[in-house]
Protein backbone atom coordinates (compact mmCIF):
# COMPACT_ATOMS: atom_id res chain seq x y z
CA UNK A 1 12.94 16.73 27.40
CA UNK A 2 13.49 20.71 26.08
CA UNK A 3 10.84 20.52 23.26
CA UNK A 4 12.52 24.10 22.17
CA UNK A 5 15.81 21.39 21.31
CA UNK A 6 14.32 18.46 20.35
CA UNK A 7 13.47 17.55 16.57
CA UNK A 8 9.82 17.58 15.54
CA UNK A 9 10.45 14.47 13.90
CA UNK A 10 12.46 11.11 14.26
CA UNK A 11 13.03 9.02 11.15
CA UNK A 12 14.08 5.16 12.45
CA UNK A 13 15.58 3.28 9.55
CA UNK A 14 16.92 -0.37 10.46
CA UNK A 15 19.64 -1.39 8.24
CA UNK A 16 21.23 -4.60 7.39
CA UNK A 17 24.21 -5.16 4.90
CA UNK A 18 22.95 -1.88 3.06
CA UNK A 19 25.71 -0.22 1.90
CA UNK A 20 24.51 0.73 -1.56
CA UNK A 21 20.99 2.33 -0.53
CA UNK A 22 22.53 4.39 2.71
CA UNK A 23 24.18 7.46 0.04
CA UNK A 24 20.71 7.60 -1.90
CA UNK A 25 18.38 7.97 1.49
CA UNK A 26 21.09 10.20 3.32
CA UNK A 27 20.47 12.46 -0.34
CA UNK A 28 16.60 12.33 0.57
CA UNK A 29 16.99 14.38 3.34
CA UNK A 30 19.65 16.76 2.54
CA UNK A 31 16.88 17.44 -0.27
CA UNK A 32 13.71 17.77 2.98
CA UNK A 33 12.98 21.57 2.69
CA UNK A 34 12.50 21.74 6.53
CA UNK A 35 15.27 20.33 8.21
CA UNK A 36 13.55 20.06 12.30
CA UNK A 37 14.26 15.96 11.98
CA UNK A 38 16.63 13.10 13.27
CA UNK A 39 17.45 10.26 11.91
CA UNK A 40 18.32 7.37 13.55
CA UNK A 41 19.81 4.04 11.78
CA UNK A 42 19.84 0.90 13.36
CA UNK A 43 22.58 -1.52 12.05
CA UNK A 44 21.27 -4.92 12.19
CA UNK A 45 24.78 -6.53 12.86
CA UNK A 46 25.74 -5.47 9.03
CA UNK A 47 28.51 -7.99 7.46
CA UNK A 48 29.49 -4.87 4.42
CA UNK A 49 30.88 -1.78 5.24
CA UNK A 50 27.24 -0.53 6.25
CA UNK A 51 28.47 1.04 9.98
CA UNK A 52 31.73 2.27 8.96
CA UNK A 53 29.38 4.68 6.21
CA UNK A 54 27.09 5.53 9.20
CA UNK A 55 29.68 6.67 11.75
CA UNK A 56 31.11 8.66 8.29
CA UNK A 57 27.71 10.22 7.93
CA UNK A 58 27.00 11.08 11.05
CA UNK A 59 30.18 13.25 11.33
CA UNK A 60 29.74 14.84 8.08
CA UNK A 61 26.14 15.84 7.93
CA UNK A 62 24.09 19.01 9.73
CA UNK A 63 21.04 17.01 10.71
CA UNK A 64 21.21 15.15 14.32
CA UNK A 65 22.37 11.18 13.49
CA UNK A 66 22.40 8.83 15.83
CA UNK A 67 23.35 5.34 14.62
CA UNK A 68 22.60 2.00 17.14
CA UNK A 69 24.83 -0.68 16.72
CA UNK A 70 22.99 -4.28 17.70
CA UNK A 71 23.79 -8.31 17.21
CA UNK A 72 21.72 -9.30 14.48
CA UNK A 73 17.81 -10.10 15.76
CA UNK A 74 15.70 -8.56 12.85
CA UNK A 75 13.86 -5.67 11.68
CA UNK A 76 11.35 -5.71 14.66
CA UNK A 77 13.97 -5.88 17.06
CA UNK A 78 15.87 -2.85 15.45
CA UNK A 79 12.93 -1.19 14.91
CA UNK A 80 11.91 -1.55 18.67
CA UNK A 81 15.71 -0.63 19.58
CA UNK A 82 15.60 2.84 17.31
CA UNK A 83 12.43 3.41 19.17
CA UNK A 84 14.18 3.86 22.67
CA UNK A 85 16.02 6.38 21.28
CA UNK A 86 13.50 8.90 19.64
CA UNK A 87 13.63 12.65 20.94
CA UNK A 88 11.17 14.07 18.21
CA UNK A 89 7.90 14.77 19.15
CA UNK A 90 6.25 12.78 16.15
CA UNK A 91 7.93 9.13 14.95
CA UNK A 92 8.19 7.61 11.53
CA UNK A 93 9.62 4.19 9.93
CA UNK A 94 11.41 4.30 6.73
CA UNK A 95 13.42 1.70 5.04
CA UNK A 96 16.58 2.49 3.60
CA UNK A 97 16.52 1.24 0.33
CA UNK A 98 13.22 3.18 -0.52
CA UNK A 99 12.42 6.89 -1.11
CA UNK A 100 10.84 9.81 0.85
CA UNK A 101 9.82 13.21 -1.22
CA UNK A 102 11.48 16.44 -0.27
CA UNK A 103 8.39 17.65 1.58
CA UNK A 104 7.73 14.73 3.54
CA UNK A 105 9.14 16.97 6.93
CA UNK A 106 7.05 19.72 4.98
CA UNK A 107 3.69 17.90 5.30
CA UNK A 108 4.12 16.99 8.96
CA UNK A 109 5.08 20.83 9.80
CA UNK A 110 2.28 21.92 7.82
CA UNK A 111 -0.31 20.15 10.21
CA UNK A 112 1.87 21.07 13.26
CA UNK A 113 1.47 24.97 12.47
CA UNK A 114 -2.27 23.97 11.60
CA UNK A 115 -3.06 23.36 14.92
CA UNK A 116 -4.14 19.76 13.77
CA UNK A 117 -3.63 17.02 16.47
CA UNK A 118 -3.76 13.28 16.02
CA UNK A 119 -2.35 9.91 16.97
CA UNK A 120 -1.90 9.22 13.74
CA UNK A 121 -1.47 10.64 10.07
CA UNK A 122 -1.29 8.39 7.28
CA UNK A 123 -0.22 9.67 3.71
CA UNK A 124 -0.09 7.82 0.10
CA UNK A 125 3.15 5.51 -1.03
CA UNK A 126 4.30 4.91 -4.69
CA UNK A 127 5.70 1.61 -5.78
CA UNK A 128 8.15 2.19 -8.44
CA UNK A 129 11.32 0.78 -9.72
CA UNK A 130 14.62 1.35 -8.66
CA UNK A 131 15.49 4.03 -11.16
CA UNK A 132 12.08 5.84 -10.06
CA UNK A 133 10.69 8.61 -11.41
CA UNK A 134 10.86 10.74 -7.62
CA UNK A 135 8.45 13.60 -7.90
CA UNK A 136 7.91 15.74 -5.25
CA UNK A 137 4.75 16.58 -4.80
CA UNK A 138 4.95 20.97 -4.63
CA UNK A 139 2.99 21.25 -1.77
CA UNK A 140 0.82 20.03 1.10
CA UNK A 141 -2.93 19.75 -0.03
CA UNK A 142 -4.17 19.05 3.72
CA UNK A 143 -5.95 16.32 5.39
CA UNK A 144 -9.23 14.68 6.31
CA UNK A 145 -10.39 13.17 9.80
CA UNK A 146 -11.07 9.44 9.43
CA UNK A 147 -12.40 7.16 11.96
CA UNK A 148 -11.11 4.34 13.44
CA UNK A 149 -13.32 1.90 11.43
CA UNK A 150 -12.87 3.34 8.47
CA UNK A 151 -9.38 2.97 8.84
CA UNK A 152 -9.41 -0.22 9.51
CA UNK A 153 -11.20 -1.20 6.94
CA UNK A 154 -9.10 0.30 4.58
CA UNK A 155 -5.74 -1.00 5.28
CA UNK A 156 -8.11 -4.46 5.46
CA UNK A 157 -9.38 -4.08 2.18
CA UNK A 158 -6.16 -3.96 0.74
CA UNK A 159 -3.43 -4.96 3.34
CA UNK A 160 -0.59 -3.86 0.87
CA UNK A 161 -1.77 -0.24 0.62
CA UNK A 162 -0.69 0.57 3.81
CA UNK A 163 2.31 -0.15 5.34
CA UNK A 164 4.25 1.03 9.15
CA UNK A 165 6.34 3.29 6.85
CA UNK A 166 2.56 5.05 5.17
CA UNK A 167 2.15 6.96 8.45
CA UNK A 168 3.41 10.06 11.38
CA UNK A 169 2.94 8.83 14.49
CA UNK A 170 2.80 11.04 17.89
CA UNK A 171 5.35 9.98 20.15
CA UNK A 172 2.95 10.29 23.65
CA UNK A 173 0.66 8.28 22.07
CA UNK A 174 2.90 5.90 21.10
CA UNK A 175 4.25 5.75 24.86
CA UNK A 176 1.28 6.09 26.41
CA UNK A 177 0.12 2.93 25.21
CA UNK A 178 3.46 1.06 25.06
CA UNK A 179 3.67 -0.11 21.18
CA UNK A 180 6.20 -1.88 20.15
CA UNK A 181 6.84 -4.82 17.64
CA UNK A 182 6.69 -8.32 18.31
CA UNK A 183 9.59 -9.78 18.13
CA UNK A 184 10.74 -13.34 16.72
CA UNK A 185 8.50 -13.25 13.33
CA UNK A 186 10.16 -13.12 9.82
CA UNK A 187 6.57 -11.82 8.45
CA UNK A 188 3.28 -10.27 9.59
CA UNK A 189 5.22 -8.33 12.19
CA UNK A 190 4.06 -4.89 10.69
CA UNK A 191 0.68 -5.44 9.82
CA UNK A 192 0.76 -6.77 13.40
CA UNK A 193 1.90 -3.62 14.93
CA UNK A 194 -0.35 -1.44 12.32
CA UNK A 195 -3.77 -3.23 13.56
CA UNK A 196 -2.51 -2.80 16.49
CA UNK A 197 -2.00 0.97 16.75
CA UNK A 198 -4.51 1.93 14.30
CA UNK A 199 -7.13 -0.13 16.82
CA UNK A 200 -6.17 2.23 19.57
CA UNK A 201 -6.33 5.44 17.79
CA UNK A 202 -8.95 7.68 18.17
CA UNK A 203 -7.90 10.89 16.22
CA UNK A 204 -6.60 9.60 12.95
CA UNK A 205 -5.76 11.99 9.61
CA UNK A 206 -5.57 11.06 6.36
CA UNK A 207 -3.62 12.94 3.31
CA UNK A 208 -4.04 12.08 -0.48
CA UNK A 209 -0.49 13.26 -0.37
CA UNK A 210 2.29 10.66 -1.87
CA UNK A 211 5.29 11.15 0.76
CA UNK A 212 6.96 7.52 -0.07
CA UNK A 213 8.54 5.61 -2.84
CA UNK A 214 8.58 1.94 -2.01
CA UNK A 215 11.44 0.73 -4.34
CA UNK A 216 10.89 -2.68 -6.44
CA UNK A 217 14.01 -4.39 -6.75
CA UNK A 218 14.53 -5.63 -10.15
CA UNK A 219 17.10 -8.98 -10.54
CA UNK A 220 16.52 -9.69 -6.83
CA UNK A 221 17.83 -13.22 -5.80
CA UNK A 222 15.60 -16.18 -5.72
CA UNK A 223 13.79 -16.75 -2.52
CA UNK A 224 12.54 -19.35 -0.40
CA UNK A 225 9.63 -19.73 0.35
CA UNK A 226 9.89 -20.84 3.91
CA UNK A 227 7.96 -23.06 6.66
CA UNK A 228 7.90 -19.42 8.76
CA UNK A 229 5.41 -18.17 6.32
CA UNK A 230 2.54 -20.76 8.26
CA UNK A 231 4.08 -20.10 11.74
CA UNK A 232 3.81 -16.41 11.47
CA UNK A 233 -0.07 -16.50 10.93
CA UNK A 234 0.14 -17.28 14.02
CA UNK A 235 1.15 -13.72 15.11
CA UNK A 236 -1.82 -11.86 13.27
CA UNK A 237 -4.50 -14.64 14.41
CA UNK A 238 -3.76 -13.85 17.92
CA UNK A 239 -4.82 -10.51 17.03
CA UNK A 240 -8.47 -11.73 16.92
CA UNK A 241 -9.09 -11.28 20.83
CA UNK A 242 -7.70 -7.53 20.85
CA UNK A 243 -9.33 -6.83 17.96
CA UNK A 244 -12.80 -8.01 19.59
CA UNK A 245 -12.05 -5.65 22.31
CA UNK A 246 -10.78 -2.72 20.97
CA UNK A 247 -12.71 -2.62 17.53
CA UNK A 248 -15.60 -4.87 17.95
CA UNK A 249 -16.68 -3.63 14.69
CA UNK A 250 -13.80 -4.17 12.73
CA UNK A 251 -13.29 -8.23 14.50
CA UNK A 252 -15.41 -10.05 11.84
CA UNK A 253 -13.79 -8.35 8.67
CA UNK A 254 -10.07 -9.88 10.32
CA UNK A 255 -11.08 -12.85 10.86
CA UNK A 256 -13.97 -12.86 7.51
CA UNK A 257 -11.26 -11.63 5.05
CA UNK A 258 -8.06 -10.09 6.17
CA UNK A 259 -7.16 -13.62 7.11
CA UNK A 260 -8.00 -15.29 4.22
CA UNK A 261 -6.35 -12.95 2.06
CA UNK A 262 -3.27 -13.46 4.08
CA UNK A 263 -3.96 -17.39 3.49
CA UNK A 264 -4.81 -16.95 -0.25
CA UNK A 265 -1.26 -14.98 -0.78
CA UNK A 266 0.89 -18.34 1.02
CA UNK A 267 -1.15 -20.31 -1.45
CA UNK A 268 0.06 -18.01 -4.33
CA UNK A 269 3.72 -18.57 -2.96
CA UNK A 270 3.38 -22.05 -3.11
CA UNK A 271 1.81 -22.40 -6.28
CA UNK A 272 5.61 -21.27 -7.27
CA UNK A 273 7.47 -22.96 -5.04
CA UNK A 274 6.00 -26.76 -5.32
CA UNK A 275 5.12 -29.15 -8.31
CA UNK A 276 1.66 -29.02 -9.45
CA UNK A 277 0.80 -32.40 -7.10
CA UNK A 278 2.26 -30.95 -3.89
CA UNK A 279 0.79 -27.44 -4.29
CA UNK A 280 -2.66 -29.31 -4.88
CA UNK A 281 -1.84 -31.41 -1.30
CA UNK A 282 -0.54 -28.25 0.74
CA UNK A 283 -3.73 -26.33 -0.40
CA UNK A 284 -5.85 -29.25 0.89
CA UNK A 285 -4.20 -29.57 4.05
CA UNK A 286 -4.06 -25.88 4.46
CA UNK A 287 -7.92 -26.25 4.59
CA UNK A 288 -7.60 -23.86 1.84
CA UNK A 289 -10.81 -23.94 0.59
CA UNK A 290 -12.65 -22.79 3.23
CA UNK A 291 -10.53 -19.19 2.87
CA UNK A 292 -11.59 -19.01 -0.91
CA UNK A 293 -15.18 -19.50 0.18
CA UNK A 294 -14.73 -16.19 2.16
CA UNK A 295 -12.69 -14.44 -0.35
CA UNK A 296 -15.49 -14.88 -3.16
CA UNK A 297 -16.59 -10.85 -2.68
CA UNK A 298 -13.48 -9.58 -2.20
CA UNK A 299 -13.06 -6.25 -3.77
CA UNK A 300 -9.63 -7.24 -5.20
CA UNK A 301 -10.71 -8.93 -9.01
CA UNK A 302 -7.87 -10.33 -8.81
CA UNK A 303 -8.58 -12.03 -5.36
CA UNK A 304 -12.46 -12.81 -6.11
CA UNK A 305 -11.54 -14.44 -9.74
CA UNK A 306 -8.50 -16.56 -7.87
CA UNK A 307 -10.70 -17.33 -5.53
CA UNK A 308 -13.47 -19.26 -7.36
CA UNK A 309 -11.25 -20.55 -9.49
CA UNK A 310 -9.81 -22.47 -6.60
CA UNK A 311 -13.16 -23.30 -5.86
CA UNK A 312 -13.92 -24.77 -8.94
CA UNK A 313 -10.85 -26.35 -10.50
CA UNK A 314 -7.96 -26.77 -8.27
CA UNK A 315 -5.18 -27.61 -10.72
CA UNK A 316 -6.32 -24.69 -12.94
CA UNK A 317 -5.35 -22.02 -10.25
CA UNK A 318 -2.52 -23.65 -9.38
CA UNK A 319 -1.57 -23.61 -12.68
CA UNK A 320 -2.42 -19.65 -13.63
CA UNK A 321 -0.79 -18.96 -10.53
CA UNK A 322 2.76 -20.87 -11.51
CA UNK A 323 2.55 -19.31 -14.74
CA UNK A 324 1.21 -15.85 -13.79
CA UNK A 325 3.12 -15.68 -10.49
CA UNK A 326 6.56 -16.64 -12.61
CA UNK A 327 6.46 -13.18 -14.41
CA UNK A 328 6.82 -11.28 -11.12
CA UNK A 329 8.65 -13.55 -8.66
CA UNK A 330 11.70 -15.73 -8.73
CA UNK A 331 10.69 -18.81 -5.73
CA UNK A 332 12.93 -22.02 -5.63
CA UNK A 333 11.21 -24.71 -5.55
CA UNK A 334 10.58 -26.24 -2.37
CA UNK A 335 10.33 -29.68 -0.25
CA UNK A 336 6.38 -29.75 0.80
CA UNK A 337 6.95 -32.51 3.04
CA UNK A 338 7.62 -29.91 6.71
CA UNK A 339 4.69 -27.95 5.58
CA UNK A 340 2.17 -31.01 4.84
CA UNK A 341 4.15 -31.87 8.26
CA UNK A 342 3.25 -28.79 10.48
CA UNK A 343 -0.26 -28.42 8.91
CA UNK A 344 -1.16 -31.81 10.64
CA UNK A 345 -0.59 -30.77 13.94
């Protein structure tokens, strides 16, 4: 590859049936104040007039476009397939119906011209509605080395800090050690592939910079919560045995708390989405409070106080949860019976 031609960074955005989000992120980086980037959308087999606007795009603009057309198999899959197709030296994820800052190409050239190398540079998100404010942020104010550990420790502390779309990631690094995402999974799939890469790592930055606006969509439908929630676990606990090899240190805070917090969040979900009696019998058979024992010095308050009051009154969680969880989420309510089902095997 002529590194004099190729972009310094590629931007893979998977899209599906996002017509109305395409204008506003297509804005973001006419706005970048250095322009040495690619973008590359990945149209998840779209039903709206999402790849017509695309192919539009991509003719109109100045920045390189490419724009993969697939059958639809998810956002792993189209993240995987805008993947093969990177030129740029340095990758990044960002979903198109968020936000990036103007200086978000800024900050990565600014470390470039440092003469700072890593595997990986992480940088701050914002969640904010859909109306924002979106502040740039003036300037680059630098970065810190951070070890492995503490990394990942961090994004396990708090595994909704941190994000695939919260980081720069150097392409030979990324091929070197094959990374993609595991297909097949409707959740888990990026904290999957974050563990995964951060475990690997061995010259990580870190920038108290906020690059990303992670958009909270107001009047969203009501969702289901969904037997795939349990089978997906599945994904992050076979992440115990890599973790034991490749951060032998980090291994018992996975399986101690990241795990349980994972497990305390699908108990949230169904305090919402069954009856008071059925939540009570999915929590049991989820062998729920053995993950609430764990969870009892969790730094989250939030988590801690949820915790023991599982532990010591059942119906009251379930209970706060409905009514607290009801302010922020719209979940239909749900058959327990395939759950109660599949947590018996």
């Amino acid at each position: 590859m002529d590194q004099k031609t190729a972009p310094l960074l590629s931007v893979v955005l998977p899209v599906y049936n996002g017509e109305q989000y395409i204008g506003s992120m297509i804005d973001c980086f006419r706005a970048q104040k250095v322009q040495n980037f690619e973008l590359i959308f990945v149209d998840d087999g779209s039903e709206d007039s999402t790849l017509a606007m695309l192919h539009s795009y991509q003719r109109s603009e100045a920045f390189p476009m490419t724009v993969v057309e697939m059958e639809p198999g998810g956002v792993s899959a189209a993240r995987n397939a805008g993947m093969e197709k990177v030129r740029g030296r340095y990758l990044s994820f960002v979903d198109v119906d968020d936000r990036v800052v103007p200086e978000y190409t800024e900050v990565l050239q600014s470390l470039v011209d440092s003469g700072t190398a890593f595997d990986l540079c992480f940088f701050q998100s914002e969640r904010v509605g859909p109306d924002g404010p979106f502040e740039g942020i003036g300037g680059f104010s630098g970065s810190i080395s951070v070890s492995t550990g503490d990394m990942l420790k961090t994004i396990g502390s708090d595994p909704t800090k941190f994000g695939v779309y919260n980081m720069f990631q150097d392409m030979d690094f990324v091929r070197e050690h094959g990374f993609r995402f595991t297909e097949g999974y409707a959740y888990y799939e990026d904290y999957d592939y974050l563990f995964r890469v951060v475990a690997k790592a061995k010259n990580i930055r870190r920038t108290a910079d906020r690059l990303y606006f992670y958009l909270l969509q107001e009047g969203s439908a009501v969702a289901t919560f969904r037997l795939d929630r349990l089978t997906c676990i599945s994904l992050l606990e076979r992440l115990v045995p890599y973790l034991k090899k490749e951060a032998p240190d980090f291994a018992p805070m996975f399986e101690d708390f990241v795990l349980p917090r994972i497990w305390w969040s699908v108990m949230w979900q169904a305090c919402l989405a069954f009856s008071l009696k059925d939540a009570l019998a999915f929590g049991k058979a989820a062998g729920m409070r053995q993950n609430m024992k764990k969870l009892a010095g969790c730094p989250d308050p939030k988590v801690a106080y949820s915790a023991g009051l599982y532990l010591t009154n059942p119906v009251a969680f379930v209970t706060a949860a409905s009514f607290a969880g009801r302010r922020r989420s719209r979940i239909a309510r749900t058959d327990v019976t395939p759950f109660l089902e599949y947590l018996k095997k």
